[in-house]
Protein backbone atom coordinates (compact mmCIF):
# COMPACT_ATOMS: atom_id res chain seq x y z
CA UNK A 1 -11.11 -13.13 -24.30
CA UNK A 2 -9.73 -11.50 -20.77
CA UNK A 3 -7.66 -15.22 -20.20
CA UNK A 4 -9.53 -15.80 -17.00
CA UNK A 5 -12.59 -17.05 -15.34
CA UNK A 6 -15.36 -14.75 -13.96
CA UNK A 7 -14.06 -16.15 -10.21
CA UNK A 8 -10.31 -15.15 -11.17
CA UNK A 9 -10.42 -11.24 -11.67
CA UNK A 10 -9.99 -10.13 -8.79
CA UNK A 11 -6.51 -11.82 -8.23
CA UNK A 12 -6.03 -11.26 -12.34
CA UNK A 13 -6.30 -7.51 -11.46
CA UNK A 14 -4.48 -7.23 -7.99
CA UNK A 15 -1.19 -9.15 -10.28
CA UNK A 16 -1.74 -6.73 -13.29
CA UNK A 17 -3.68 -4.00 -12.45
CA UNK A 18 -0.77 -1.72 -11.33
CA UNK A 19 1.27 1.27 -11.92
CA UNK A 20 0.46 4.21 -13.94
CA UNK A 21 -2.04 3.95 -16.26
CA UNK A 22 -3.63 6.46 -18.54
CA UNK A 23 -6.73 7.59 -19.81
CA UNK A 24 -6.56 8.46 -23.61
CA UNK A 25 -7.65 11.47 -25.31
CA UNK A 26 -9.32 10.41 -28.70
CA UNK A 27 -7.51 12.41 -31.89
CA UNK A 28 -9.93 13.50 -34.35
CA UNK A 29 -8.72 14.99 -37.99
CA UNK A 30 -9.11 18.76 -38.09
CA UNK A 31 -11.57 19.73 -40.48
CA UNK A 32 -13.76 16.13 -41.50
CA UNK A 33 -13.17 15.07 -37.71
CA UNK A 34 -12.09 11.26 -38.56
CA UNK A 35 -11.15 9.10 -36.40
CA UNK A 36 -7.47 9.33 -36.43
CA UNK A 37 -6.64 5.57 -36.25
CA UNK A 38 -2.99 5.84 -36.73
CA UNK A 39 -2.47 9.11 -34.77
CA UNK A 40 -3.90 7.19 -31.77
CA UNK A 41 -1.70 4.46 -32.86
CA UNK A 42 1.23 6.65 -32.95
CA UNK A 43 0.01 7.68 -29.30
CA UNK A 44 -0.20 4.61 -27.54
CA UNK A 45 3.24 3.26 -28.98
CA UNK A 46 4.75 6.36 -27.59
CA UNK A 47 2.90 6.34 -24.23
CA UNK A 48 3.61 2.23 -23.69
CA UNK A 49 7.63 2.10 -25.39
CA UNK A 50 8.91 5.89 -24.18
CA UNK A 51 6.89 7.19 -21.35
CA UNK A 52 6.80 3.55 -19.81
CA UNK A 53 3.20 3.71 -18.75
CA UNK A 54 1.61 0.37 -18.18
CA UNK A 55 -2.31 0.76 -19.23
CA UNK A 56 -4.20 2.56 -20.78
CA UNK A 57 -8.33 3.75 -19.69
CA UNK A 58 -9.49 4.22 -23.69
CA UNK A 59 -12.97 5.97 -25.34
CA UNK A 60 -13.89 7.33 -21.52
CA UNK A 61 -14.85 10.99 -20.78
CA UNK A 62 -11.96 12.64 -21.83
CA UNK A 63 -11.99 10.42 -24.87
CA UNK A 64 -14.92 12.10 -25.97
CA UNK A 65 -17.23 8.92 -26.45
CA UNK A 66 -20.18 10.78 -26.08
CA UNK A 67 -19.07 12.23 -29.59
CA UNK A 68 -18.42 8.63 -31.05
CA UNK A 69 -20.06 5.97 -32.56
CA UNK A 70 -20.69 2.39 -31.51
CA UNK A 71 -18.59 1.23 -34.41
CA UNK A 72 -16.04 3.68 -33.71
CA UNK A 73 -15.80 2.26 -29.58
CA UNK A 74 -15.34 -0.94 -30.81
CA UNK A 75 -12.69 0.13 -33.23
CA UNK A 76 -10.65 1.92 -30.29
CA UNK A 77 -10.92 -0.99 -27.99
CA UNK A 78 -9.61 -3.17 -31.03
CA UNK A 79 -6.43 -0.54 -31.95
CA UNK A 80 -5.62 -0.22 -28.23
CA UNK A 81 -5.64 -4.01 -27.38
CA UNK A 82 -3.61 -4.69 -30.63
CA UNK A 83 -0.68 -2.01 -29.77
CA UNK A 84 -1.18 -3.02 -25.92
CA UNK A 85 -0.10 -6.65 -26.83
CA UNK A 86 2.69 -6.14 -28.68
CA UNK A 87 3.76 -3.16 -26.35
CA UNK A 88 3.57 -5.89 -23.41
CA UNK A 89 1.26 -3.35 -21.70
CA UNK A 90 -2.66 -3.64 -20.47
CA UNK A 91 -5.98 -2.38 -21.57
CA UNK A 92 -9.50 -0.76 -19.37
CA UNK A 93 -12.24 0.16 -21.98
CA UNK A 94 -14.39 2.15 -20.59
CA UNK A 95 -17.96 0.90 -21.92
CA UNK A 96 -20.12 3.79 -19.83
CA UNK A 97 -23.57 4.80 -21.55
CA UNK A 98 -26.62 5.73 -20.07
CA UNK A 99 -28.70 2.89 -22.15
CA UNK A 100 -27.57 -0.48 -19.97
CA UNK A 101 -28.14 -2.80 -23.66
CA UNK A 102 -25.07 -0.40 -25.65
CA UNK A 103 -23.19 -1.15 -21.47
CA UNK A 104 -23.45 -4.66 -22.54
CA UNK A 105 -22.81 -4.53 -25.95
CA UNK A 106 -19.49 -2.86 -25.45
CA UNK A 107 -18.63 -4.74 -22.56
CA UNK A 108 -19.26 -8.27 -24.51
CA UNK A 109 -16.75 -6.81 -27.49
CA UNK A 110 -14.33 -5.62 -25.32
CA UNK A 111 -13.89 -9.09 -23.99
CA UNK A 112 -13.94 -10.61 -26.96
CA UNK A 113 -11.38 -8.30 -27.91
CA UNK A 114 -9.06 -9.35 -25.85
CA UNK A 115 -9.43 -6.55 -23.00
CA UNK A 116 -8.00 -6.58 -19.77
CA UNK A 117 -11.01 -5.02 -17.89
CA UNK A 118 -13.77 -2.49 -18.38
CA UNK A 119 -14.73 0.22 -16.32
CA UNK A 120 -18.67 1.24 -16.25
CA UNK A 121 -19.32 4.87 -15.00
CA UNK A 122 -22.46 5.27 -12.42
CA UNK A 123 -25.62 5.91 -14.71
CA UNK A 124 -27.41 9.41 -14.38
CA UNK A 125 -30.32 8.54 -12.47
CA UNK A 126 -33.79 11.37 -12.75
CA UNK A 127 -35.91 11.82 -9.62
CA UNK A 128 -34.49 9.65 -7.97
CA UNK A 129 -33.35 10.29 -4.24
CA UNK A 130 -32.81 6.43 -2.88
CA UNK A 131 -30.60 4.82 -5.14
CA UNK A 132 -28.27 2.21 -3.59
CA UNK A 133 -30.57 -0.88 -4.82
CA UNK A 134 -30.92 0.54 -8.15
CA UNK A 135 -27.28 0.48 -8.51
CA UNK A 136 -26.84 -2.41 -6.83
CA UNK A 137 -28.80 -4.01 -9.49
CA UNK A 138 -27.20 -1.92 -12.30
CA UNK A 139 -23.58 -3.48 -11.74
CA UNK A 140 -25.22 -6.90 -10.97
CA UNK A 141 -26.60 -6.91 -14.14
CA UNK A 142 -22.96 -5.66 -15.93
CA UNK A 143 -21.36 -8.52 -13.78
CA UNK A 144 -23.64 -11.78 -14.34
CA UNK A 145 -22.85 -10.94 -18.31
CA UNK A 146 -19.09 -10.57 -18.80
CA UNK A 147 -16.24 -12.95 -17.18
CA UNK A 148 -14.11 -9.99 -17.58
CA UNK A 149 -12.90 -7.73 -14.43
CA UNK A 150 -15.23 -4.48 -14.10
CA UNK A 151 -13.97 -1.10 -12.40
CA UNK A 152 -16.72 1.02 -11.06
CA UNK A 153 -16.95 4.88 -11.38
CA UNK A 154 -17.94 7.12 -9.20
CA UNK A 155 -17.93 10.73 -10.04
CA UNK A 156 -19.61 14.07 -9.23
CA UNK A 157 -20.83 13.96 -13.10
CA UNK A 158 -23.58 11.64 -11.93
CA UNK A 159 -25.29 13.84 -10.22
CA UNK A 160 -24.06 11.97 -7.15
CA UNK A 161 -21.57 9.95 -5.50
CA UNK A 162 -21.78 6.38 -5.00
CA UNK A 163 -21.08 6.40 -0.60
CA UNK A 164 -17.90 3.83 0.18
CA UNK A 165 -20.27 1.55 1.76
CA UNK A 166 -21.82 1.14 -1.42
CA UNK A 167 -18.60 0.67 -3.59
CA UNK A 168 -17.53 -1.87 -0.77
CA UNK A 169 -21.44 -3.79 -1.40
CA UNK A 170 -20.42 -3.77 -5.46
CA UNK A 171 -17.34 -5.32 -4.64
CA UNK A 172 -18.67 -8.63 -3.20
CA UNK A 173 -19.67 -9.20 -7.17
CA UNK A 174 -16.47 -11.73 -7.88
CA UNK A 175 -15.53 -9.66 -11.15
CA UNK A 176 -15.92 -6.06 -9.63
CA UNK A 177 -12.34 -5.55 -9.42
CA UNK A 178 -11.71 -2.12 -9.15
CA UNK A 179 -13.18 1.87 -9.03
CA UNK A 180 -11.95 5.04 -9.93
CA UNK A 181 -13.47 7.16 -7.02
CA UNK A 182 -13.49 10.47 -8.26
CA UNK A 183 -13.82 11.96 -4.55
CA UNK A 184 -12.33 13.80 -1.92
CA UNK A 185 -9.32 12.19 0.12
CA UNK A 186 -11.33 11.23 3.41
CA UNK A 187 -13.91 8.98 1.00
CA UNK A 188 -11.41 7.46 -0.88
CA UNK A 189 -9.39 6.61 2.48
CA UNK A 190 -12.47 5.10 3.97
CA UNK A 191 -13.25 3.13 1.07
CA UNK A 192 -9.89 1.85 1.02
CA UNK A 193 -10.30 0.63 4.84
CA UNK A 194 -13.69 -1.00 3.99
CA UNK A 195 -13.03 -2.72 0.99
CA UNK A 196 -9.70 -4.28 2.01
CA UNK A 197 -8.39 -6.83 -0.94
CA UNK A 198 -11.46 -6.77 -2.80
CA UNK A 199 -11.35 -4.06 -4.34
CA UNK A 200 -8.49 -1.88 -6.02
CA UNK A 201 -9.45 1.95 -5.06
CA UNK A 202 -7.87 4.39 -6.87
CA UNK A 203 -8.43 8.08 -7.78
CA UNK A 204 -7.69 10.85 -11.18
CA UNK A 205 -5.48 12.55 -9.21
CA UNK A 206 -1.91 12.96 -10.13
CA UNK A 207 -1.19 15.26 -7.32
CA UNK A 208 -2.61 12.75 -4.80
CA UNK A 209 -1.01 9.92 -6.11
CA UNK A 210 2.33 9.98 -3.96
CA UNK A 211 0.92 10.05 -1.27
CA UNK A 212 -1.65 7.69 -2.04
CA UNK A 213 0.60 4.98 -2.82
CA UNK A 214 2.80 5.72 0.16
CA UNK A 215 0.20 6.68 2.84
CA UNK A 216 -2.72 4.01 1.45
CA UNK A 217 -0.62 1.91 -0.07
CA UNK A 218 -2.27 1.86 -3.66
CA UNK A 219 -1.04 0.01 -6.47
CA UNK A 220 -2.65 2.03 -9.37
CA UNK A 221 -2.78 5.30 -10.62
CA UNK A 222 -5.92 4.99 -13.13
CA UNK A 223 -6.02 7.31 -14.63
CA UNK A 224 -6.08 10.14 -16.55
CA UNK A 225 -3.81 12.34 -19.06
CA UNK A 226 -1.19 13.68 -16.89
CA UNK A 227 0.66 10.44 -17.39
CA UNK A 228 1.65 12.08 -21.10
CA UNK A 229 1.15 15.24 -20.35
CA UNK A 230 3.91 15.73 -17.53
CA UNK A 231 6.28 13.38 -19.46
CA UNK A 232 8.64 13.38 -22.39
CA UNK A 233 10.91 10.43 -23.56
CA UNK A 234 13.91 11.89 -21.89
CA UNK A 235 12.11 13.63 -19.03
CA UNK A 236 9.73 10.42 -17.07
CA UNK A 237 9.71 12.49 -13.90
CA UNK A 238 5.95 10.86 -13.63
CA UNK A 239 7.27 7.21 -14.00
CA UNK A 240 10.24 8.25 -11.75
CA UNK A 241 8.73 8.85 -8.59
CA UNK A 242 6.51 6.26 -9.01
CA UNK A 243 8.54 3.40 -9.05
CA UNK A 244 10.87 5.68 -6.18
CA UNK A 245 7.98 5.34 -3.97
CA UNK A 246 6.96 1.59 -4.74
CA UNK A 247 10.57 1.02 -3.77
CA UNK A 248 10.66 2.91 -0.41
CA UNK A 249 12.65 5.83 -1.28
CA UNK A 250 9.79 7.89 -0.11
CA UNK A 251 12.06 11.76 0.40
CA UNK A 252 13.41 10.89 -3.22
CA UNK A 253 10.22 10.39 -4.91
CA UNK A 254 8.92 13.17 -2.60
CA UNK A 255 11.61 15.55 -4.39
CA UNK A 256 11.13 14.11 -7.82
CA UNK A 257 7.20 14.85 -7.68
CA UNK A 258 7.74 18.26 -6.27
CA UNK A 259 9.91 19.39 -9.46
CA UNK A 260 6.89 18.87 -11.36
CA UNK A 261 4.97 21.78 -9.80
CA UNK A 262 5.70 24.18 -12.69
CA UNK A 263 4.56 21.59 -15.17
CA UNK A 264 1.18 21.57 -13.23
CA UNK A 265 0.90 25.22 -12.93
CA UNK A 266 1.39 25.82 -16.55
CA UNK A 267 -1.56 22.96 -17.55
CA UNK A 268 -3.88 24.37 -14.52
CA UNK A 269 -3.15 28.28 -15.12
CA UNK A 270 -3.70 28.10 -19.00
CA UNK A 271 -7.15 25.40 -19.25
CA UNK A 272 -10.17 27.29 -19.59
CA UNK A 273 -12.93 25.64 -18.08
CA UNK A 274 -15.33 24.92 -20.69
CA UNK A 275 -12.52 23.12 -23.06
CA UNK A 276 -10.68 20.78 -21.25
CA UNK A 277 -9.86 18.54 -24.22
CA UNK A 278 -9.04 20.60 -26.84
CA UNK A 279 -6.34 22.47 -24.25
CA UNK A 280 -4.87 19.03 -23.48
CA UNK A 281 -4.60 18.08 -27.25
CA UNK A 282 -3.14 21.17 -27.84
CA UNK A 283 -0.48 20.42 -25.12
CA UNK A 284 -0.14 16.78 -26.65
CA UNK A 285 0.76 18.97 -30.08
CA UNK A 286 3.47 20.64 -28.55
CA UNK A 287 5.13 17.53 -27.12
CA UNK A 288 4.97 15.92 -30.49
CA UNK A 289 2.28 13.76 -29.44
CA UNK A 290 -1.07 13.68 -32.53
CA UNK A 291 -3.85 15.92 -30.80
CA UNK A 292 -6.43 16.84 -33.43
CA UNK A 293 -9.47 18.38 -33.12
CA UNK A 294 -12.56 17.94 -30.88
CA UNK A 295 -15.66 16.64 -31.83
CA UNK A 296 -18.83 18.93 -31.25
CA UNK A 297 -20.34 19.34 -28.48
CA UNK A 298 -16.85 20.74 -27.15
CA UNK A 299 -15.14 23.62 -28.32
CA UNK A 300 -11.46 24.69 -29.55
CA UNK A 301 -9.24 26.64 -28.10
CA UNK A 302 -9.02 29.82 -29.64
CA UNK A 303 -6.05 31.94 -30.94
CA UNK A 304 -5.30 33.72 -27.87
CA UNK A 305 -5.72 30.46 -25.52
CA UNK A 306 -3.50 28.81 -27.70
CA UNK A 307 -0.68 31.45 -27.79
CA UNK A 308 -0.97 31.35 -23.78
CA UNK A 309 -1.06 27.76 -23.49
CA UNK A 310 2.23 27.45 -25.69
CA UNK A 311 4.07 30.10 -23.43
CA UNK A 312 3.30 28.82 -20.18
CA UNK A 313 4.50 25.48 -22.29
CA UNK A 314 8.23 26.86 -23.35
CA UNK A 315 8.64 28.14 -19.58
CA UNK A 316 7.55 25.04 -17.83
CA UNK A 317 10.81 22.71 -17.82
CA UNK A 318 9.76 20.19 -20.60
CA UNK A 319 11.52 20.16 -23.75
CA UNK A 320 9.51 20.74 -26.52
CA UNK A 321 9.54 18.10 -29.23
CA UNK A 322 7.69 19.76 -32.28
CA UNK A 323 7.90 22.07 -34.35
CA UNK A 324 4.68 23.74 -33.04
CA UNK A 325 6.92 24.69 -29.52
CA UNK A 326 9.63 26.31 -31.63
């Protein structure tokens, strides 16, 4: 179970719910396209012990669980709560599906589980054009059945965007704790203002997050992949200004995040738009991290985009650390 009452999340997740968190990429095994339980082991020891990142988002978008089983869901949310514990760290499975009864299922085993939270993405909704009570009803329904803390998510994907008025409605539900508002900065801002301390707004951008947590005072960065894609063991620039700029220092963390650029320019400048995962599992390769395949529908990288992906790699200032970078 989550270790607190349905009344409790909220101040469960404004304690815990901090720092950087992650959103994992799922490894598959190149040719029979397994589940690659102990490569994602091997991941989230690495990402918890050396990259110091304290959560991790598991089976969301960029963890392909439109590509996985039920069974396998379940089995991610167990291997990620197991190496959470003993890491000391903190879980969010993300239990999005269109169909509201596999929501619930995978929200009820995630608690039992031993979770920290879920997070539910907004459903697609067809023909429809005035959808505030439908949603409203949608994350009632997710929050009467769990005791554990729910983040919402809003993101263009949807086919709309949940307004902040709206997010800051869903947050009056006592275990809506949090949302990852995939927006621009002015709704995220305003969201922030409404909601106050009842809910935790945060946003997938790395390159927002400084200021975010210095101009909006945030507390989380959840989350995406740039947490272990920007980092090595001996190079936590990520984790560094972080915890500069939760301490004040706001010109040092200002100069830590700005070394970085290069590092973003080589991920941006070599992704090609229709393969986002296989080009970050690729990168994951070439830090010594397990990548794997993708699952079908989405698409590898090929020979060339590989080849440009590792040079941009060698010249961006992190050390490679397999033998795939030599």
């Amino acid at each position: 179970m989550a270790g607190y009452a349905r009344t409790e999340a909220k101040q469960h997740a404004r304690t815990h719910l901090r720092g950087i968190w992650c959103a994992a990429l799922t490894p598959f095994v190149p040719g029979t396209l397994a589940f690659d339980e102990d490569g994602f082991r091997a991941n989230l020891r690495h990402w918890f012990a050396d990259l110091g990142i304290d959560g991790v988002f598991v089976a969301g978008k960029q963890g392909e669980f439109f590509a996985m089983s039920i069974a396998e869901r379940k089995r991610a949310c167990e291997i990620a709560v197991e190496v959470a514990r003993a890491c000391g760290t903190r879980t969010i499975m993300s239990v999005s599906d269109q169909n509201l009864d596999t929501v619930l299922e995978l929200a009820r085993h995630a608690e039992a589980a031993g979770a920290d939270y879920i997070v539910v993405h907004a459903p697609v909704l067809h023909f429809v054009h005035d959808r505030d009570e439908i949603l409203w009803e949608y994350y009632r329904r997710v929050s009467e059945a769990v005791n554990i803390g729910i983040a919402l998510w809003s993101h263009p994907d949807s086919g709309y965007l949940m307004s902040p008025q709206l997010c800051a409605r869903l947050a009056t539900l006592p275990n809506v704790v949090a949302i990852k508002y995939s927006v621009e900065r002015a709704m995220y801002a305003e969201l922030t203002r409404l909601a106050g301390d009842t809910l935790i707004v945060s946003t997938a951008s790395e390159e927002e997050w400084l200021d975010n947590i210095l101009d909006l005072d945030w507390q989380v960065y959840l989350c995406s992949s740039p947490p272990y894609l920007l980092q090595t063991a001996a190079d936590r620039r990520m984790r560094d200004y972080t915890d500069l700029a939760f301490a004040g220092r706001a010109e040092e963390a200002r100069r830590v995040s700005a070394s970085l650029q290069p590092v973003r320019q080589a991920l941006k400048s070599t992704r090609p738009g229709g393969k986002p995962q296989s080009h970050q599992k690729y990168w994951q390769s070439l830090l010594g991290q397990v990548g794997g395949a993708v699952r079908p529908p989405m698409l590898e990288l090929t020979e060339a985009e590989k080849a440009a992906t590792r040079e941009a790699f060698l010249r961006c200032g992190l050390a490679p650390l397999s033998a795939a970078a030599e």
